[in-house]
N, C-alpha and C. Protein backbone atom coordinates (compact mmCIF):
# COMPACT_ATOMS: atom_id res chain seq x y z
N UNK A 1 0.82 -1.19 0.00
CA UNK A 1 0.00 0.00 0.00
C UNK A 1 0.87 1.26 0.00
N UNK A 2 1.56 1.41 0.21
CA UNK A 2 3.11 2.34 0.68
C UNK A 2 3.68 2.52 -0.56
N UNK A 3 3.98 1.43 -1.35
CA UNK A 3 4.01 2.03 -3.08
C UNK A 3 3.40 2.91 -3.91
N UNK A 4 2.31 3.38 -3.50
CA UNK A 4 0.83 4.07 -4.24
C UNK A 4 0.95 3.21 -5.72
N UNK A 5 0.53 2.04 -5.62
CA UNK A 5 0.47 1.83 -6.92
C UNK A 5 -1.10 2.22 -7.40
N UNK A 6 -1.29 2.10 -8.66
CA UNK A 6 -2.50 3.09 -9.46
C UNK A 6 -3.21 2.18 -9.29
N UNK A 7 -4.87 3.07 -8.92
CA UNK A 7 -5.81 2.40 -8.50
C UNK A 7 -6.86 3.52 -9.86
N UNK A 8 -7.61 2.82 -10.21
CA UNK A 8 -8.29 2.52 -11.29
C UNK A 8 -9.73 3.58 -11.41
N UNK A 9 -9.88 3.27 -9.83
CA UNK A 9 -11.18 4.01 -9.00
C UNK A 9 -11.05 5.16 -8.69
N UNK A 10 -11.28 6.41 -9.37
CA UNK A 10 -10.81 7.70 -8.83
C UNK A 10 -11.21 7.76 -6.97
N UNK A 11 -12.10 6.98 -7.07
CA UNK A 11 -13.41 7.36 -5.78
C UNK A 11 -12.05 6.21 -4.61
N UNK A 12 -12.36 5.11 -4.79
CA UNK A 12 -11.19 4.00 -3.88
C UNK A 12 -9.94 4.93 -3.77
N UNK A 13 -9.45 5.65 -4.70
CA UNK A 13 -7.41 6.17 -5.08
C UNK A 13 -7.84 7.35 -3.83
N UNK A 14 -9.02 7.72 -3.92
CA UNK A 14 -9.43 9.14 -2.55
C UNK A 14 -9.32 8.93 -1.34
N UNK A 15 -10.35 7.67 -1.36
CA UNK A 15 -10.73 6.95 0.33
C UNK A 15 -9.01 6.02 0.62
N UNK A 16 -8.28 5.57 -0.32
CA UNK A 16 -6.96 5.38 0.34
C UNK A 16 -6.39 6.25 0.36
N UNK A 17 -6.13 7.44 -0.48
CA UNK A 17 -5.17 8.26 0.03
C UNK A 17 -4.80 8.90 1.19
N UNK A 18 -6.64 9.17 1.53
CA UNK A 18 -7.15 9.64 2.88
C UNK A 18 -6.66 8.84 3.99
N UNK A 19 -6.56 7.55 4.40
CA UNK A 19 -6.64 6.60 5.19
C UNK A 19 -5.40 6.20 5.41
N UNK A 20 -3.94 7.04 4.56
CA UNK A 20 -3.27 5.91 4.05
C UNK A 20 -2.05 6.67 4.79
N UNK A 21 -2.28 8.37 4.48
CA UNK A 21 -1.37 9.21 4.75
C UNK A 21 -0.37 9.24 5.68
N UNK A 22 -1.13 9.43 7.02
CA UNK A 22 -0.39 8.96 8.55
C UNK A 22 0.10 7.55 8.54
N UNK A 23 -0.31 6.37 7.99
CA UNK A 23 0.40 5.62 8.17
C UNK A 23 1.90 5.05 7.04
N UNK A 24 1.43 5.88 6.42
CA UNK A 24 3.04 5.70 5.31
C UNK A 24 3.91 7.13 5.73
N UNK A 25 3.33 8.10 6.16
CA UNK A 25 4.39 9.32 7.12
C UNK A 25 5.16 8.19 8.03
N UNK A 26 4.58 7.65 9.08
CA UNK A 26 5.53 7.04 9.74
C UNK A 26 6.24 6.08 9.45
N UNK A 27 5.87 5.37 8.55
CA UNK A 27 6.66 4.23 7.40
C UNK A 27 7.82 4.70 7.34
N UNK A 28 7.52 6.12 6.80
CA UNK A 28 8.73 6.76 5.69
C UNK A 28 9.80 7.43 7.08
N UNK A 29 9.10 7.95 8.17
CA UNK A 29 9.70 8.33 9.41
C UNK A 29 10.91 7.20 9.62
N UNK A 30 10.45 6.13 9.68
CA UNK A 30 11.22 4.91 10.42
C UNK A 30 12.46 4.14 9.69
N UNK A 31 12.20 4.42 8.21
CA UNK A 31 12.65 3.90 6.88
C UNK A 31 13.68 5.25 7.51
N UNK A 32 13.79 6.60 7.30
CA UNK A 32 14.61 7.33 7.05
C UNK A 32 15.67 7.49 8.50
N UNK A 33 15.00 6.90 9.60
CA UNK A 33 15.73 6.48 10.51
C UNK A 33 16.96 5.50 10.85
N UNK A 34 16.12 4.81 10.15
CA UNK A 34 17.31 3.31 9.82
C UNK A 34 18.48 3.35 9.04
N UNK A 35 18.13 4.41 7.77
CA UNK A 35 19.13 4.42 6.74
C UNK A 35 20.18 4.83 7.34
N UNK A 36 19.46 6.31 8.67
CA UNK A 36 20.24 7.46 8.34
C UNK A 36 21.26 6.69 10.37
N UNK A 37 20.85 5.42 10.64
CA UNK A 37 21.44 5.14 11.57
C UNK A 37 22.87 4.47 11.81
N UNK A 38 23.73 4.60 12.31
CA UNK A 38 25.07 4.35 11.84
C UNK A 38 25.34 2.78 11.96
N UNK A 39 26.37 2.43 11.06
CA UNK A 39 26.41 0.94 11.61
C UNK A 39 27.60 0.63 12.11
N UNK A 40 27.49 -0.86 13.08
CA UNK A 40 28.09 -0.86 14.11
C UNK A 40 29.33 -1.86 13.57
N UNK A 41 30.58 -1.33 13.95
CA UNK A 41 31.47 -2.35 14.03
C UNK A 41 31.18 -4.07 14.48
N UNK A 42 31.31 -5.14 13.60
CA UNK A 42 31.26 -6.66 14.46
C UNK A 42 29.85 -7.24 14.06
N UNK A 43 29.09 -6.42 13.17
CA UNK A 43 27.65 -7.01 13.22
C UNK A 43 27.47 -7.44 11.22
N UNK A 44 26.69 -8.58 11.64
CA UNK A 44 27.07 -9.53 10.48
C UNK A 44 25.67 -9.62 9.68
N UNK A 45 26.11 -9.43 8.16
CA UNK A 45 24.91 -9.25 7.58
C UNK A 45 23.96 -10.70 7.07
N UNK A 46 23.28 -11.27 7.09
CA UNK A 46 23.03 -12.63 6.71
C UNK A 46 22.05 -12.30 5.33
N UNK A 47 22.71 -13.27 4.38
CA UNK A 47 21.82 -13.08 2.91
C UNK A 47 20.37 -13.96 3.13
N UNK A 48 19.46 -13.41 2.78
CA UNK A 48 17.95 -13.88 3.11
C UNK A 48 18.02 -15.37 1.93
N UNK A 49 18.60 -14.74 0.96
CA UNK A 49 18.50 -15.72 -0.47
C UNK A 49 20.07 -16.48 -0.67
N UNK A 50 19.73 -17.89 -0.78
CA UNK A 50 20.79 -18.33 -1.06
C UNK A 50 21.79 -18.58 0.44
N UNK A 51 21.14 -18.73 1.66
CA UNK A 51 21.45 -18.95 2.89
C UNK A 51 21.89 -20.36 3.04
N UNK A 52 22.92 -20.83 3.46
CA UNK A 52 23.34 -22.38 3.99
C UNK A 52 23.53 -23.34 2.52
N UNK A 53 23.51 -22.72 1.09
CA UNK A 53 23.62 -22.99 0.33
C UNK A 53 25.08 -22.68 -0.50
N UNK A 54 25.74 -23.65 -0.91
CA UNK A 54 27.11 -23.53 -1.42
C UNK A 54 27.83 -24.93 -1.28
């Protein structure tokens, strides 16, 4: 929902935009938190794809 992908329904694209706002502000709050948070010496990244495989 956070993508705004295109909705078809002028009337539905309203009632989500409305509904949608405050909760993708803080999405985007938390997202820009993380990026902007430093990273720590010793901490190990694990690949989601292709894990225990090799």
């Amino acid at each position: 929902m956070a993508l705004a992908h295109a909705i078809e329904s002028k009337v539905e694209a309203a009632y989500r935009r409305g509904d949608l706002v405050e909760k993708r502000r803080r999405l985007m709050e938390d997202w820009a938190a993380f990026c902007a948070s430093p990273v720590h010496d010793g901490e190990v990244v694990v690949p989601i794809r292709g894990a225990g495989r090799g």
